[in-house]
PDB file of N, CA and C in Angstrom:
ATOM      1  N   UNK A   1      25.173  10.755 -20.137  1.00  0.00           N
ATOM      2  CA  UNK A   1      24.337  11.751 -20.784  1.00  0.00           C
ATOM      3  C   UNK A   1      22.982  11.133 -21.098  1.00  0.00           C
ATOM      4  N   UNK A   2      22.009  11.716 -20.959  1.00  0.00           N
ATOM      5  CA  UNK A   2      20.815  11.475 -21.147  1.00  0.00           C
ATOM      6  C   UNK A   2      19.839  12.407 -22.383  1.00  0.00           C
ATOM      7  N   UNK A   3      20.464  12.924 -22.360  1.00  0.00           N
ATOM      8  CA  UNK A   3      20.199  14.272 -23.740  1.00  0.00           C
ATOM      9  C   UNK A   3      21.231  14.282 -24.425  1.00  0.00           C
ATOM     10  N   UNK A   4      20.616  14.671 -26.180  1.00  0.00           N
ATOM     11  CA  UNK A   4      21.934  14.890 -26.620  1.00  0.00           C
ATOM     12  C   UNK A   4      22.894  16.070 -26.665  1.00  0.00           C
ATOM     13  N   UNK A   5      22.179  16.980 -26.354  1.00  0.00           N
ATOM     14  CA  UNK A   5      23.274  18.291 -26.139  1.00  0.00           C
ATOM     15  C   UNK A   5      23.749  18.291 -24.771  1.00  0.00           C
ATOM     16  N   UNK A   6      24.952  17.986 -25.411  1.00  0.00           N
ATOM     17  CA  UNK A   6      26.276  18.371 -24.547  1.00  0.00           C
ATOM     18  C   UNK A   6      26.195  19.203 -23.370  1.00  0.00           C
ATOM     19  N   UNK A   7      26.567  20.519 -23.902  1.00  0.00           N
ATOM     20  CA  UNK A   7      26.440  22.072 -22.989  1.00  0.00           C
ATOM     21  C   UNK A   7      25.425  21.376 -21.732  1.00  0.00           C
ATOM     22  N   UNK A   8      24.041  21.451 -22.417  1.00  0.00           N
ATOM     23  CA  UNK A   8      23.286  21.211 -20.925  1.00  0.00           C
ATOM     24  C   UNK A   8      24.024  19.883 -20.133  1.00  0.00           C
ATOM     25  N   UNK A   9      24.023  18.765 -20.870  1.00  0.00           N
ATOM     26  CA  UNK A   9      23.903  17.219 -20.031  1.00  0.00           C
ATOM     27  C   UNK A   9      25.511  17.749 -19.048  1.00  0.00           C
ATOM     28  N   UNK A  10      26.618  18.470 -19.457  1.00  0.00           N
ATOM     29  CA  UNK A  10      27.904  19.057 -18.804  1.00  0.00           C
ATOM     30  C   UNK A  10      27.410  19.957 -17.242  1.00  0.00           C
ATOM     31  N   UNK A  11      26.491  20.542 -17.858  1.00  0.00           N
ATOM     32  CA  UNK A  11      26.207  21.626 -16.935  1.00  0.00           C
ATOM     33  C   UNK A  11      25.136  20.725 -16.004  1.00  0.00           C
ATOM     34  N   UNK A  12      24.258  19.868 -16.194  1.00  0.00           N
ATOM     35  CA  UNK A  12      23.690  19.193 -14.632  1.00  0.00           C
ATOM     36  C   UNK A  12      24.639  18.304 -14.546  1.00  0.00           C
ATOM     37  N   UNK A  13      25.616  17.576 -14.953  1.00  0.00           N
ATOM     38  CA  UNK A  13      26.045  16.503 -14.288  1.00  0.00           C
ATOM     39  C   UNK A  13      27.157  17.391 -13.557  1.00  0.00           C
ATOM     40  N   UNK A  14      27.653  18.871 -14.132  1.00  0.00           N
ATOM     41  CA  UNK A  14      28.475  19.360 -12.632  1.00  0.00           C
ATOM     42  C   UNK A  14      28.018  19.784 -11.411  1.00  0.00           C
ATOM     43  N   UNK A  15      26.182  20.211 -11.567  1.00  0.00           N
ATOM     44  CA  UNK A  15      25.772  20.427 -10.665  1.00  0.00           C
ATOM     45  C   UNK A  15      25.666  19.281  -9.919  1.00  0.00           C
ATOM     46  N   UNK A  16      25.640  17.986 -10.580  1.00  0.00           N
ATOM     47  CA  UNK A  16      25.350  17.107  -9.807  1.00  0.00           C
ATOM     48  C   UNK A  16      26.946  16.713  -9.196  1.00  0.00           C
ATOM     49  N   UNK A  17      27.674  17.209  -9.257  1.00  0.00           N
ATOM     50  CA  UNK A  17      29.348  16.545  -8.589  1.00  0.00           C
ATOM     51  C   UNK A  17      29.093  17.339  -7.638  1.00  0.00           C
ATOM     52  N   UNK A  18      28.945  18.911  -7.460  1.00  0.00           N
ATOM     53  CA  UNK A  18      28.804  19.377  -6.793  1.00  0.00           C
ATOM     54  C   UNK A  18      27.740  19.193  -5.822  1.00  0.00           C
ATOM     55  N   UNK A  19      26.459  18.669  -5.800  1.00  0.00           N
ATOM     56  CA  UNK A  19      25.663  18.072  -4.802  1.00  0.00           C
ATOM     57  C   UNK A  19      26.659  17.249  -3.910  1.00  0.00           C
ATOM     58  N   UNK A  20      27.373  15.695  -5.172  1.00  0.00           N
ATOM     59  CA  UNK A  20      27.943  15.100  -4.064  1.00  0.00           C
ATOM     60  C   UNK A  20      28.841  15.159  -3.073  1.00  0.00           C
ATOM     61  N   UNK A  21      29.629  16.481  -3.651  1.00  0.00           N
ATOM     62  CA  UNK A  21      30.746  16.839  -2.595  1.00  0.00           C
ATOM     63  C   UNK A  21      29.821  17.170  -1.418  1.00  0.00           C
ATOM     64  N   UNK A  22      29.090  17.638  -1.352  1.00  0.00           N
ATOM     65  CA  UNK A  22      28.256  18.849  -0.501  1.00  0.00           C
ATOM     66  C   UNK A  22      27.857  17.375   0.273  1.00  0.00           C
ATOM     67  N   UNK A  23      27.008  16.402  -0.372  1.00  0.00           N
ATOM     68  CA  UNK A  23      26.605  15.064   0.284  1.00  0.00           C
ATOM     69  C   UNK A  23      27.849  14.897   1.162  1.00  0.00           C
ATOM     70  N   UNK A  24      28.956  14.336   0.444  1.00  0.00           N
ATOM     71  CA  UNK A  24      30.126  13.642   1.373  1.00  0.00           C
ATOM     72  C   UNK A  24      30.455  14.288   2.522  1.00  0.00           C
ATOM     73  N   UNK A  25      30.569  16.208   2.582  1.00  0.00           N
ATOM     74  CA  UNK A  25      31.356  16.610   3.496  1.00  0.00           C
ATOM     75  C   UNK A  25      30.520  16.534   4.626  1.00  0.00           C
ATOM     76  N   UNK A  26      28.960  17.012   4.251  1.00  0.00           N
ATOM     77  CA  UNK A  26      28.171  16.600   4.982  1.00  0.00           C
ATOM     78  C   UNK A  26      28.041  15.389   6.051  1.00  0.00           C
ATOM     79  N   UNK A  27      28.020  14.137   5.276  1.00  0.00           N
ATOM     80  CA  UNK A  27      27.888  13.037   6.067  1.00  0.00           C
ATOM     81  C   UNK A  27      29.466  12.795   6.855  1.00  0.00           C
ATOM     82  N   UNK A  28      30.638  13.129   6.760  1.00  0.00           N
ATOM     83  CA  UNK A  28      31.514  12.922   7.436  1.00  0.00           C
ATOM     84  C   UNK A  28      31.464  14.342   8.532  1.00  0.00           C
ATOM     85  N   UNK A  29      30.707  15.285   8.375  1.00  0.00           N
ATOM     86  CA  UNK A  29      30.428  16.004   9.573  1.00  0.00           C
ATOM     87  C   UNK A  29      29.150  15.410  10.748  1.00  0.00           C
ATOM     88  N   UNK A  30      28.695  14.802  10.076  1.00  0.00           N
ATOM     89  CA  UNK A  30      27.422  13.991  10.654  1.00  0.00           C
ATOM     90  C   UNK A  30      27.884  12.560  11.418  1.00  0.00           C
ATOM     91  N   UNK A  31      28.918  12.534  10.908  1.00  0.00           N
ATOM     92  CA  UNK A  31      29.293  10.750  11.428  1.00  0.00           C
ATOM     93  C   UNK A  31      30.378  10.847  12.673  1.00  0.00           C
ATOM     94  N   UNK A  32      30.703  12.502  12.530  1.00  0.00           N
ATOM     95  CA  UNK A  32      31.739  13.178  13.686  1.00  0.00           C
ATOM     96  C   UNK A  32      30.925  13.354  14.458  1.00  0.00           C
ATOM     97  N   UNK A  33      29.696  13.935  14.767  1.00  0.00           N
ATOM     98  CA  UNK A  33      28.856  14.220  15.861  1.00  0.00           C
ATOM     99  C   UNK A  33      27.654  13.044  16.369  1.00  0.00           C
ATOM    100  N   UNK A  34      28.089  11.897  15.260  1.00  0.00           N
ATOM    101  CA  UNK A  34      26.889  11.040  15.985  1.00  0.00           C
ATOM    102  C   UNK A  34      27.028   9.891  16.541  1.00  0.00           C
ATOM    103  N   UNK A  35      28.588   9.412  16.238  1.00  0.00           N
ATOM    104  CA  UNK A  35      29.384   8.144  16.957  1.00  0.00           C
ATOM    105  C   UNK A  35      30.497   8.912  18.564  1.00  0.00           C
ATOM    106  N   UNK A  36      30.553   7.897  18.770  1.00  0.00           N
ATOM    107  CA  UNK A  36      31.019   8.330  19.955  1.00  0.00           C
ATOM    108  C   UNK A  36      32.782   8.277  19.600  1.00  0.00           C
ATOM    109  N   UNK A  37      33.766   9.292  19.928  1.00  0.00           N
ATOM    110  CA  UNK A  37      34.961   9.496  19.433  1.00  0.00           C
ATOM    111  C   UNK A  37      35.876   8.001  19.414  1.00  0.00           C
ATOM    112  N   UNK A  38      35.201   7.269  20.499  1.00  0.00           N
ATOM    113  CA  UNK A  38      36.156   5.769  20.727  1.00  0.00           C
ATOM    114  C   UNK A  38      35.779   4.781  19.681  1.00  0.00           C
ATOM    115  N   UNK A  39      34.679   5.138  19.464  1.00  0.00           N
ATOM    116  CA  UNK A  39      34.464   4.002  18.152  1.00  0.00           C
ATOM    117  C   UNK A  39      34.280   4.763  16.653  1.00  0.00           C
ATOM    118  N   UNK A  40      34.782   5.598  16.639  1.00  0.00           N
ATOM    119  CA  UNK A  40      34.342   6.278  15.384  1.00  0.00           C
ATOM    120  C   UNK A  40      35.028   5.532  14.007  1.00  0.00           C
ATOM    121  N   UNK A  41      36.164   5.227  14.309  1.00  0.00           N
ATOM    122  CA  UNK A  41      36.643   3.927  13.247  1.00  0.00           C
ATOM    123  C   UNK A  41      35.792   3.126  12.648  1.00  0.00           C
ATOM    124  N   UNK A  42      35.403   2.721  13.492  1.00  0.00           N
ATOM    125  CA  UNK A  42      34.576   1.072  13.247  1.00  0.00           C
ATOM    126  C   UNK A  42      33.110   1.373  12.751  1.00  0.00           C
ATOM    127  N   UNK A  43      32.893   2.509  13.891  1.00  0.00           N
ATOM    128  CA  UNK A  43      31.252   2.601  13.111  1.00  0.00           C
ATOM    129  C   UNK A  43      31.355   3.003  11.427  1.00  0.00           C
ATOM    130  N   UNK A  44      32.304   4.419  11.177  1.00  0.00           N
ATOM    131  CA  UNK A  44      32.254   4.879  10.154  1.00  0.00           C
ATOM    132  C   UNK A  44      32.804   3.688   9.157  1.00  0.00           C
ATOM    133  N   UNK A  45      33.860   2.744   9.134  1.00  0.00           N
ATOM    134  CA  UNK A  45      33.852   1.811   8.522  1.00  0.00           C
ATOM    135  C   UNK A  45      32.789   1.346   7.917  1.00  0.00           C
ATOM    136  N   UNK A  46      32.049   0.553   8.973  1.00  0.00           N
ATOM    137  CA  UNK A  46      30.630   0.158   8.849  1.00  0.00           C
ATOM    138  C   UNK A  46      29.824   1.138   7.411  1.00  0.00           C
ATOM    139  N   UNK A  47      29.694   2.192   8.230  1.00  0.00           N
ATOM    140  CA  UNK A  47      28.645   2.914   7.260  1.00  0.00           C
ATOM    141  C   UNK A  47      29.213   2.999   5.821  1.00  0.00           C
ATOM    142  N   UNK A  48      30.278   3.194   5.690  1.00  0.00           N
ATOM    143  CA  UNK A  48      30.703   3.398   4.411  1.00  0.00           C
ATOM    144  C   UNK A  48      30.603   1.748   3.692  1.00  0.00           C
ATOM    145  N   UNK A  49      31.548   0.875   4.272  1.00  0.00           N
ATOM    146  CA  UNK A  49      31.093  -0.865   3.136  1.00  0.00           C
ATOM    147  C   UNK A  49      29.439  -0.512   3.348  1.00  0.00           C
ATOM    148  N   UNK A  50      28.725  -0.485   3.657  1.00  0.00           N
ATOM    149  CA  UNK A  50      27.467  -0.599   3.581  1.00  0.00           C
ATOM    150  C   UNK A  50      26.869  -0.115   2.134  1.00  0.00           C
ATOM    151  N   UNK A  51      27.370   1.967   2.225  1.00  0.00           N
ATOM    152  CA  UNK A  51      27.081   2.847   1.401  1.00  0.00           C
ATOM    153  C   UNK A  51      28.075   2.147   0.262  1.00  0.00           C
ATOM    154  N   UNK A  52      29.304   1.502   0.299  1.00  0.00           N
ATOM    155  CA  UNK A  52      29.965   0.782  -1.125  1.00  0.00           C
ATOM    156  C   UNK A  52      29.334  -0.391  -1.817  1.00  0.00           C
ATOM    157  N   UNK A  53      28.717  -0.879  -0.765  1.00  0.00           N
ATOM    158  CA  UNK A  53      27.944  -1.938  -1.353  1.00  0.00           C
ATOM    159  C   UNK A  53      26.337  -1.726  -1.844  1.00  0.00           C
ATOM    160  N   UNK A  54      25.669  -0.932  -1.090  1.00  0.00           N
ATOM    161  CA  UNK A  54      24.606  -0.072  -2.554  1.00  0.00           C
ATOM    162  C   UNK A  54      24.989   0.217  -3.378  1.00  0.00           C
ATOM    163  N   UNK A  55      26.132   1.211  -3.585  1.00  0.00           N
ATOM    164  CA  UNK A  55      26.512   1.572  -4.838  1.00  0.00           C
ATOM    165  C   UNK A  55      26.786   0.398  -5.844  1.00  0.00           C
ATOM    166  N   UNK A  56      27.762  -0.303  -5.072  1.00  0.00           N
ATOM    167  CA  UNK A  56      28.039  -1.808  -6.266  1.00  0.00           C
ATOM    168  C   UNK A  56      26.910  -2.441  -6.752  1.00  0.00           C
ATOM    169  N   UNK A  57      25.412  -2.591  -5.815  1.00  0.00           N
ATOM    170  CA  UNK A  57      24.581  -3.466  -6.164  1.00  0.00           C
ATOM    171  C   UNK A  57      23.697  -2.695  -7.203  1.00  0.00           C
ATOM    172  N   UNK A  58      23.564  -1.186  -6.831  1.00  0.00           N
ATOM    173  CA  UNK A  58      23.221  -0.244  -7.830  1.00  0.00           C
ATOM    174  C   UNK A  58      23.766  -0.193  -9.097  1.00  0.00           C
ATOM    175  N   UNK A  59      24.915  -0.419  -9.264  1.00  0.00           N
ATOM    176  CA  UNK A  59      25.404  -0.215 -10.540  1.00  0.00           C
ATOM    177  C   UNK A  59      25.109  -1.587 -11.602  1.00  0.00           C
ATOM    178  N   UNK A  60      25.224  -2.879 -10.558  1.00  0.00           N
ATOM    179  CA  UNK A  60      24.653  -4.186 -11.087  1.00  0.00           C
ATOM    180  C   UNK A  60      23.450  -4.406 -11.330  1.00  0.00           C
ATOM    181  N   UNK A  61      22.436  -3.626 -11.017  1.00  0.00           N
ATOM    182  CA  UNK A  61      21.011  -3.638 -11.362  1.00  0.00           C
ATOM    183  C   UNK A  61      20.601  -2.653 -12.325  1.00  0.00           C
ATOM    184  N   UNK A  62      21.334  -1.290 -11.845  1.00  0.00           N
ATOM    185  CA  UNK A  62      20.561  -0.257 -13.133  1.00  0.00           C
ATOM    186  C   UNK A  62      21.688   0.134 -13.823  1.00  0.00           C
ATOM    187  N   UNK A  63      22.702  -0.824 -14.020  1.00  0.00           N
ATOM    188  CA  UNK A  63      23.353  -0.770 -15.436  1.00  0.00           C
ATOM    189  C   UNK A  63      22.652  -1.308 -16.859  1.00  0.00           C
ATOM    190  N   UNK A  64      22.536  -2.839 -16.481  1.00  0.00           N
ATOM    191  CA  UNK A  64      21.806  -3.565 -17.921  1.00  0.00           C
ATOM    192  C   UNK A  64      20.826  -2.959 -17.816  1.00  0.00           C
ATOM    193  N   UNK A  65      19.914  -2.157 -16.585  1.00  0.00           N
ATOM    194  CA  UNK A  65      18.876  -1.868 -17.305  1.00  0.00           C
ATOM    195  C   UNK A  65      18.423  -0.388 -17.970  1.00  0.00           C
ATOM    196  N   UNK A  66      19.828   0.421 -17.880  1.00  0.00           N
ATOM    197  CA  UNK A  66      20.074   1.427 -18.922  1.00  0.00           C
ATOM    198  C   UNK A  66      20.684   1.318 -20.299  1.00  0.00           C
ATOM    199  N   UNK A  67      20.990   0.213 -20.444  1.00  0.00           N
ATOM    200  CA  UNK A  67      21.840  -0.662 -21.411  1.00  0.00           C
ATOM    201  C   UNK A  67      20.338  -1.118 -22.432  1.00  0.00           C
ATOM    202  N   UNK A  68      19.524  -1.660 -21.822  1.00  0.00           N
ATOM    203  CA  UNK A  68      18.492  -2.419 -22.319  1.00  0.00           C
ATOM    204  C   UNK A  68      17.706  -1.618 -22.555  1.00  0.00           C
ATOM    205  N   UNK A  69      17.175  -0.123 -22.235  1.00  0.00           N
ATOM    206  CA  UNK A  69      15.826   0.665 -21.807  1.00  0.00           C
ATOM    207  C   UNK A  69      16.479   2.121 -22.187  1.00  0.00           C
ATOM    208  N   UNK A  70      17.565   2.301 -22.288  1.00  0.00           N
ATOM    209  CA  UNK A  70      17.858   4.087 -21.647  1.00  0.00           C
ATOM    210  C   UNK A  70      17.726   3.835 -20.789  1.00  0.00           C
ATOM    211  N   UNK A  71      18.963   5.357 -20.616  1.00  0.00           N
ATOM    212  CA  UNK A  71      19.495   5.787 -19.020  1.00  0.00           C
ATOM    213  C   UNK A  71      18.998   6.678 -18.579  1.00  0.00           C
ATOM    214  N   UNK A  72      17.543   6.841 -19.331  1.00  0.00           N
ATOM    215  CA  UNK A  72      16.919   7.661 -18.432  1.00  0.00           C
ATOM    216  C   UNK A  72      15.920   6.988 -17.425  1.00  0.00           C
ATOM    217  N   UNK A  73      15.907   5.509 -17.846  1.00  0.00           N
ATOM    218  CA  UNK A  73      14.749   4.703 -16.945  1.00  0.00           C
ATOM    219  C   UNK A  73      15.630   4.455 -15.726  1.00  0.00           C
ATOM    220  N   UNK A  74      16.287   4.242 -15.772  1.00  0.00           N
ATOM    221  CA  UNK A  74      17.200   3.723 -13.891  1.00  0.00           C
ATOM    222  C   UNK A  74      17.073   5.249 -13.289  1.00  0.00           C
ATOM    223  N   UNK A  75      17.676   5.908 -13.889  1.00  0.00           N
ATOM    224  CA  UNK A  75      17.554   7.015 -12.632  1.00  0.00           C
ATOM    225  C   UNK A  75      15.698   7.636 -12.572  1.00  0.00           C
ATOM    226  N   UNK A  76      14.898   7.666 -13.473  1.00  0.00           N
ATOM    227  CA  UNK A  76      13.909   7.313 -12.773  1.00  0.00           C
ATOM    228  C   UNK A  76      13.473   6.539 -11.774  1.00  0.00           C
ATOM    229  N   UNK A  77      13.806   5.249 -12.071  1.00  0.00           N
ATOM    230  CA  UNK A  77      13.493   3.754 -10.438  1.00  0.00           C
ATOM    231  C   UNK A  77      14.383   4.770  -9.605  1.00  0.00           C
ATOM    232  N   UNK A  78      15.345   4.727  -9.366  1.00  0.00           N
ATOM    233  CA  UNK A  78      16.337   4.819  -8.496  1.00  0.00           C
ATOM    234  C   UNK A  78      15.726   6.243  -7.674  1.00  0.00           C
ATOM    235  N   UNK A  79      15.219   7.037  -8.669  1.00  0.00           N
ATOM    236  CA  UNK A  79      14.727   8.451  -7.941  1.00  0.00           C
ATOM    237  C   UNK A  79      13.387   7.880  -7.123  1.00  0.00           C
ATOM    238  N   UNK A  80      12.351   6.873  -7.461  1.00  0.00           N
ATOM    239  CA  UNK A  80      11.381   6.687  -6.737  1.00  0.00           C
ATOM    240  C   UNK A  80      11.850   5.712  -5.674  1.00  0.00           C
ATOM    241  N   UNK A  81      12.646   4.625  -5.767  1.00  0.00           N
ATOM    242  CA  UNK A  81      13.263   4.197  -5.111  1.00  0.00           C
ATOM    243  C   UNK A  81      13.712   5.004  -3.647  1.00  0.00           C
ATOM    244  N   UNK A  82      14.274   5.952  -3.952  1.00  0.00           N
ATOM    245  CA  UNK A  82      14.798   6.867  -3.151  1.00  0.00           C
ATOM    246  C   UNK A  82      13.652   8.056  -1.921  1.00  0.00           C
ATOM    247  N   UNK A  83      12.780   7.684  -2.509  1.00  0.00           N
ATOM    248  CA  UNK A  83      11.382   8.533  -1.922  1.00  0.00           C
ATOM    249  C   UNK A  83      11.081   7.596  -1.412  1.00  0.00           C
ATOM    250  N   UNK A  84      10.750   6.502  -1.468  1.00  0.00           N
ATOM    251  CA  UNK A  84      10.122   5.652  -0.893  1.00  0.00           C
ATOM    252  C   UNK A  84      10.863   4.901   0.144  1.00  0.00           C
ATOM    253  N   UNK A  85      11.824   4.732   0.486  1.00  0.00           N
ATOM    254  CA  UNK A  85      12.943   4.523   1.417  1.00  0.00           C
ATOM    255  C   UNK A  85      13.147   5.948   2.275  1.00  0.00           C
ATOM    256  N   UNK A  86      12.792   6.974   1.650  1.00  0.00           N
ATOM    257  CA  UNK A  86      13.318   8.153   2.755  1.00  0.00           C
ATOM    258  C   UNK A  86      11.728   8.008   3.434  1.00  0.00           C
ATOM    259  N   UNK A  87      10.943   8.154   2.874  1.00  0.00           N
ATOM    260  CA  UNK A  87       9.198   7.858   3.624  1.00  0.00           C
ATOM    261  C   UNK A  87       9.261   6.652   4.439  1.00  0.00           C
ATOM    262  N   UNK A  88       9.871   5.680   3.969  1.00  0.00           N
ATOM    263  CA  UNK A  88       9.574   4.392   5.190  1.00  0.00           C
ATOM    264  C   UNK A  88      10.649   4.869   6.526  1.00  0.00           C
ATOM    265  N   UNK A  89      11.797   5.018   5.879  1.00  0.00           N
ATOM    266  CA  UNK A  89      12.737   6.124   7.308  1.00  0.00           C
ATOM    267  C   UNK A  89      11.940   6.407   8.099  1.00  0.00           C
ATOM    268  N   UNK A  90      10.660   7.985   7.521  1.00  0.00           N
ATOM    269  CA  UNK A  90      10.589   8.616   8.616  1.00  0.00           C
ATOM    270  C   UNK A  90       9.449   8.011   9.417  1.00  0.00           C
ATOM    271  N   UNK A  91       8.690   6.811   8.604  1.00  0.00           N
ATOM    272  CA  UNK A  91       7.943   5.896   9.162  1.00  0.00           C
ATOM    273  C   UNK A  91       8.441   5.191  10.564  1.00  0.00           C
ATOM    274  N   UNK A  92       9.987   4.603  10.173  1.00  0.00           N
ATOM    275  CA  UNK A  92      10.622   3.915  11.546  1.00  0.00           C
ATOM    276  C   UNK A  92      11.097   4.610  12.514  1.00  0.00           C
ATOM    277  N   UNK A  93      11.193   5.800  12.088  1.00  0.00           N
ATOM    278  CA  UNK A  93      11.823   6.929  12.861  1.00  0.00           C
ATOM    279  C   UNK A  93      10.886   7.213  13.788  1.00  0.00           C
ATOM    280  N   UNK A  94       9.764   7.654  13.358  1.00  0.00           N
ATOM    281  CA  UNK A  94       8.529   8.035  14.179  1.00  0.00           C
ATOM    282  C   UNK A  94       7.725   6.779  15.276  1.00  0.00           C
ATOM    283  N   UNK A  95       8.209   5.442  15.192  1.00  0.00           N
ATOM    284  CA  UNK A  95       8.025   4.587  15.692  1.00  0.00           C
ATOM    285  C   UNK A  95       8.978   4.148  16.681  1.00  0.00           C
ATOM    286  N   UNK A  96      10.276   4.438  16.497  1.00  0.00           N
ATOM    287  CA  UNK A  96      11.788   4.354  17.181  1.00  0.00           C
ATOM    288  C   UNK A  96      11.058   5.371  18.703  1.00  0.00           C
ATOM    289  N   UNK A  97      10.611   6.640  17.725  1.00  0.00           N
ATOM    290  CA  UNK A  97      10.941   7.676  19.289  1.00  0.00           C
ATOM    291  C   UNK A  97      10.095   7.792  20.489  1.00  0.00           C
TER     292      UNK A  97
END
């Protein structure tokens, strides 16, 4: 929670479960059409320790520093963080094609 009333901080953090389902089913429909059926094991393996290990390193970095600051400062970084990694993407992307 980042606010103190309840009601609201309940009501975005379900919107936010509900994003991630929508994220997950998503990317396992995405990981069906973009590996090839013989390796789909291994790649999707791959992608996921990858995506477990952001999360772990995420939680080791903008834990103490919601601990130390509020929890409203990490998910700030983490939100610019997140722009700025999807912009360099479409940077390599556009250079890839």
């Amino acid at each position: 929670m980042t606010i103190p009333q309840v009601y609201i901080s309940f009501v975005f953090r379900a919107i936010h479960e509900v994003g991630d389902g929508i994220a997950g089913v998503s990317l396992l429909f995405w990981i069906g059409r973009k590996f090839k059926e013989s390796r789909l094991g291994g790649d999707s393996g791959i992608f996921f320790v990858i995506m477990t290990m952001g999360q772990f390193t995420g939680s080791i970095i903008y834990g103490p520093i919601g601990f130390t600051y509020g929890y409203s400062l990490p998910l700030i970084i983490s939100g610019v963080v997140t722009i700025i990694c999807a912009g360099l993407f479409q940077i390599l992307r556009r250079r890839l094609e």
